[in-house]
C-alpha atoms as a PDB file:
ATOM      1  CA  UNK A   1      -0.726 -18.039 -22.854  1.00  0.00           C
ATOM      2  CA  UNK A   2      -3.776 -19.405 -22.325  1.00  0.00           C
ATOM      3  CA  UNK A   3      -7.021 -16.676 -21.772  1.00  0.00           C
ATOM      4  CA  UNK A   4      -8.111 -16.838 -17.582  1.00  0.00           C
ATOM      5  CA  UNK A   5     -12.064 -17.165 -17.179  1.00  0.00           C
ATOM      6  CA  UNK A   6     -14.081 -14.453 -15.617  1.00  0.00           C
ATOM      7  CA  UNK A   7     -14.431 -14.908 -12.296  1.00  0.00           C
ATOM      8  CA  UNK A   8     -17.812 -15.587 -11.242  1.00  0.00           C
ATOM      9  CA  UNK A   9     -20.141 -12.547 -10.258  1.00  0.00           C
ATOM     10  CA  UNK A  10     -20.111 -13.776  -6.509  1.00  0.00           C
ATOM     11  CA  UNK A  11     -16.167 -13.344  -6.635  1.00  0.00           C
ATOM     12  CA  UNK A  12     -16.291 -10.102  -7.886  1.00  0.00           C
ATOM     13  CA  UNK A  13     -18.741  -8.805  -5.259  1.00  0.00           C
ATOM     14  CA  UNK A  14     -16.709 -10.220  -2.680  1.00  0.00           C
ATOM     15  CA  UNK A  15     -13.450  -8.340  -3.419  1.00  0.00           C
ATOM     16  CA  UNK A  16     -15.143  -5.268  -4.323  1.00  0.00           C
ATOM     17  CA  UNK A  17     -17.302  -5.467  -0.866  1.00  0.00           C
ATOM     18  CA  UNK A  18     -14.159  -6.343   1.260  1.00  0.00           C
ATOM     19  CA  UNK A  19     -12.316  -3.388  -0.272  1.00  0.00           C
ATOM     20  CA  UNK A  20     -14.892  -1.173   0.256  1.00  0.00           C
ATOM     21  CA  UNK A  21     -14.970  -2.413   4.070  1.00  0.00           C
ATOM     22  CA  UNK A  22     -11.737  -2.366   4.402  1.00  0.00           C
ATOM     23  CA  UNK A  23     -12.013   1.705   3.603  1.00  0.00           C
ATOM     24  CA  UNK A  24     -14.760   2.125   5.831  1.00  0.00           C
ATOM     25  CA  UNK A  25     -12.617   0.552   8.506  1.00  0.00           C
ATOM     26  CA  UNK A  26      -9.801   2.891   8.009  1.00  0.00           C
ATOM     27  CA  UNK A  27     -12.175   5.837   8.530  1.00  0.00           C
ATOM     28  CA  UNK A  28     -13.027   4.609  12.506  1.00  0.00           C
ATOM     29  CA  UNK A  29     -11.191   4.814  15.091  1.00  0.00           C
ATOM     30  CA  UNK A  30      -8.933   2.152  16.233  1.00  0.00           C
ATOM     31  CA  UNK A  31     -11.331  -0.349  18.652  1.00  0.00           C
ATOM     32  CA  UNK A  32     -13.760  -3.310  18.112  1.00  0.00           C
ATOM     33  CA  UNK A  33     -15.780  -2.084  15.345  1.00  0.00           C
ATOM     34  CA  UNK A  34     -12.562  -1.226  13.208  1.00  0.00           C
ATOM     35  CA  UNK A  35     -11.043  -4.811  14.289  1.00  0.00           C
ATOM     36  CA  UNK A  36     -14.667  -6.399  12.851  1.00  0.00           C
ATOM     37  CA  UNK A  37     -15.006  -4.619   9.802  1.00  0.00           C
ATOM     38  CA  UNK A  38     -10.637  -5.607   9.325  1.00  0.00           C
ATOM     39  CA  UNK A  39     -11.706  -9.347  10.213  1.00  0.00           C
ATOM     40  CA  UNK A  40     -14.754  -8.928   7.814  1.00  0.00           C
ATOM     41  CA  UNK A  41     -12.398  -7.515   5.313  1.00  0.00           C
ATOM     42  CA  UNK A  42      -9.814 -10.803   5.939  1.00  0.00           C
ATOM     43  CA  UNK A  43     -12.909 -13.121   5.733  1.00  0.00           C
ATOM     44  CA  UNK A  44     -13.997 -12.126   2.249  1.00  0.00           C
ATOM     45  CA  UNK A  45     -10.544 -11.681   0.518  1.00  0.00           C
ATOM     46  CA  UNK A  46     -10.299 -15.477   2.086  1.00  0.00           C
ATOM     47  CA  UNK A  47     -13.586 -16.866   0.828  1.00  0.00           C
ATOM     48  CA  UNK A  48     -12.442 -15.586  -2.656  1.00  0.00           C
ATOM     49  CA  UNK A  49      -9.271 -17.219  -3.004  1.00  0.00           C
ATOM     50  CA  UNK A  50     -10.682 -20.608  -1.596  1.00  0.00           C
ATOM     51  CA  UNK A  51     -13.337 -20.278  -4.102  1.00  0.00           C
ATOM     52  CA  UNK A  52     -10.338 -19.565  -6.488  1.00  0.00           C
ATOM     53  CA  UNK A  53      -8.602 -21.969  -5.638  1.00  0.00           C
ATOM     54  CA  UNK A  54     -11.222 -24.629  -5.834  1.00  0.00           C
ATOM     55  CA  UNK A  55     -12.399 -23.856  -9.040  1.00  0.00           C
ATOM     56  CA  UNK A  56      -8.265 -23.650 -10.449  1.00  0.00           C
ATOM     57  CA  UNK A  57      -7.892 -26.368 -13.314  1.00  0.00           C
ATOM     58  CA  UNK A  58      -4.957 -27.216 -11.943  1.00  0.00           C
ATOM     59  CA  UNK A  59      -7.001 -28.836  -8.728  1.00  0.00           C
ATOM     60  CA  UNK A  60      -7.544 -32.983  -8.935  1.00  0.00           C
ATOM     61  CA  UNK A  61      -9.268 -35.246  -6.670  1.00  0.00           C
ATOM     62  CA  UNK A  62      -7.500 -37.248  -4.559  1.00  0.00           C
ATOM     63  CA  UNK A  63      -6.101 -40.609  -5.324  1.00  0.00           C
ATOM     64  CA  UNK A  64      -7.764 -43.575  -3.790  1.00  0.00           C
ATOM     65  CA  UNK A  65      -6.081 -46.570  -2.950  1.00  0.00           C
END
């Protein structure tokens, strides 16, 4: 099986960042600054498997006709 790269510093920030939001949220109380910090959470775990994604070497352009 072939070796996976690293994932780029900016990935890893990301994840560990919306973890570590994601534990902060848990400590408030349900209401809007919970909800933000969970939406914050969401947005980063997103941004990490679009950037993912897009870098995959399994991703081609599309074909023109």
């Amino acid at each position: 099986m072939p070796r996976q790269p690293e994932k780029p510093p900016f990935e890893q920030k990301w994840k560990e960042l919306a973890d570590k939001t994601r534990e902060e949220a848990m400590d408030l109380p349900p209401g809007r600054a919970r909800d933000a910090m969970l939406k914050k959470a969401r947005q980063l775990e997103t941004a990490c498997q679009m950037s993912e994604w897009v870098s995959s070497p399994g991703l081609r352009p599309p074909i023109g006709k």
